[in-house]
Protein backbone atom coordinates (compact mmCIF):
# COMPACT_ATOMS: atom_id res chain seq x y z
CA UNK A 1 -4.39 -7.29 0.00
CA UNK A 2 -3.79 -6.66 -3.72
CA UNK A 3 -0.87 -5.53 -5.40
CA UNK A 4 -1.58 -3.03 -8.20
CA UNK A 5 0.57 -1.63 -10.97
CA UNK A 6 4.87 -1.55 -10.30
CA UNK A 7 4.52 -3.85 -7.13
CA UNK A 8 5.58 -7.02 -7.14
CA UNK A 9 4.66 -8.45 -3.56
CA UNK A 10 3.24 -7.09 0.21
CA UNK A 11 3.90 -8.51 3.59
CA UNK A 12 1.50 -8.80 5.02
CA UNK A 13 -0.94 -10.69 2.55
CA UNK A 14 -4.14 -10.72 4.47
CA UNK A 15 -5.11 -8.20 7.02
CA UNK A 16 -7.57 -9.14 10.14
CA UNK A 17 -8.84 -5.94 10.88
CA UNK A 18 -9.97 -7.03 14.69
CA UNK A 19 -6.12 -8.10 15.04
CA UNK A 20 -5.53 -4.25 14.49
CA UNK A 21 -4.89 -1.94 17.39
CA UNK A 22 -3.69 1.37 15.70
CA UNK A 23 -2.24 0.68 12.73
CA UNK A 24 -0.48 -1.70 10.31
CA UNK A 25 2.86 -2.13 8.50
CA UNK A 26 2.90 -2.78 4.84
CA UNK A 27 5.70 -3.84 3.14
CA UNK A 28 6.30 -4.04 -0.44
CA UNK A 29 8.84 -4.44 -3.32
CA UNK A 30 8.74 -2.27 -6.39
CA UNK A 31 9.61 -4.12 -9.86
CA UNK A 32 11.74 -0.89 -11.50
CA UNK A 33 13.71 1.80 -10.30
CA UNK A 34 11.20 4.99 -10.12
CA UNK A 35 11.67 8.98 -9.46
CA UNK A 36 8.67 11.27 -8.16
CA UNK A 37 6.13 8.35 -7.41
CA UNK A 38 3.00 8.46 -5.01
CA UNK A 39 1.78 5.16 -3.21
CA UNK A 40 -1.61 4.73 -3.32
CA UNK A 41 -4.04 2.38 -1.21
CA UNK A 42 -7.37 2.11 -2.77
CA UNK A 43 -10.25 0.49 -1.99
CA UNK A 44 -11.92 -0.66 -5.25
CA UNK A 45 -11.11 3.14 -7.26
CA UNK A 46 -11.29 5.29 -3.76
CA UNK A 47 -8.10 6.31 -2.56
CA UNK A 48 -7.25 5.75 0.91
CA UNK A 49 -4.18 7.34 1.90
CA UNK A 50 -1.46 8.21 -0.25
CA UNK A 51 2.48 8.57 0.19
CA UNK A 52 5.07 10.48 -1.91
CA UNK A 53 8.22 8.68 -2.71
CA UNK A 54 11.15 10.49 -4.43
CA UNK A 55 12.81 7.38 -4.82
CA UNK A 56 12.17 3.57 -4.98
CA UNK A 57 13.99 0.62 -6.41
CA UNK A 58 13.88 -2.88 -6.44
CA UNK A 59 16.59 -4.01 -3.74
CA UNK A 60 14.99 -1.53 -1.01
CA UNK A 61 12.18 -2.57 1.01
CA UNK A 62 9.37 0.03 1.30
CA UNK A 63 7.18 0.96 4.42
CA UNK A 64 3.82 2.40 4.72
CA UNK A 65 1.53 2.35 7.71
CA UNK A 66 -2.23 2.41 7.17
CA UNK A 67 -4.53 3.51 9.99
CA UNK A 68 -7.22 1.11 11.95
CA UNK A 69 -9.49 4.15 11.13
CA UNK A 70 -8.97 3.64 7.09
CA UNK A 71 -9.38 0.11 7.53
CA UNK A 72 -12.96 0.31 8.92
CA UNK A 73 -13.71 2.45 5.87
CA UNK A 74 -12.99 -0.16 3.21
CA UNK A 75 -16.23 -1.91 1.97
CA UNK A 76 -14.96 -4.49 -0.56
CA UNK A 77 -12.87 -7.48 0.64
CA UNK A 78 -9.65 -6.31 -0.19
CA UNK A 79 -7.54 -2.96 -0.30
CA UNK A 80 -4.74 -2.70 -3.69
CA UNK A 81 -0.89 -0.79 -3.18
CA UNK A 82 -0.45 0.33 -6.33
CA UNK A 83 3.21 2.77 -7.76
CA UNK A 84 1.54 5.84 -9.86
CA UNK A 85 3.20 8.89 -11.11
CA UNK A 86 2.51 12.22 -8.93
């Protein structure tokens, strides 16, 4: 995993895809306070799956979950959480 523009860290770092049943938990710190944000997982520029946020900051944890069946889709060697504006 990558982090991409207004994250700081994820936990996990790697991801085994045959270690994945259904799905994974991300988690991820933000490096500023933001309003109105989308969370994007690419792979390379192709988007993923994407989650609205209407509010993140720094001292709060965030969650996403990202499907075995986006996994399998993902032909480069790693996928990037990125912060962009709606």
């Amino acid at each position: 995993m990558k982090t991409g523009s207004c994250v700081t860290y994820t936990v996990p770092q790697h991801i085994r895809r045959e270690n994945v049943e259904k799905a994974v938990e991300v988690f991820f710190r933000v490096n500023n306070v933001y309003r109105d944000m989308v969370i994007r997982v690419k792979d390379g520029e192709e988007v993923l799956c994407q989650f609205k946020r209407e509010h993140m900051a720094p001292g709060e944890m965030e969650k996403i979950a990202i499907p075995r069946v986006l996994l399998d889709k993902v032909k480069g060697d790693h996928i990037t959480v990125t912060v962009e504006k709606q």
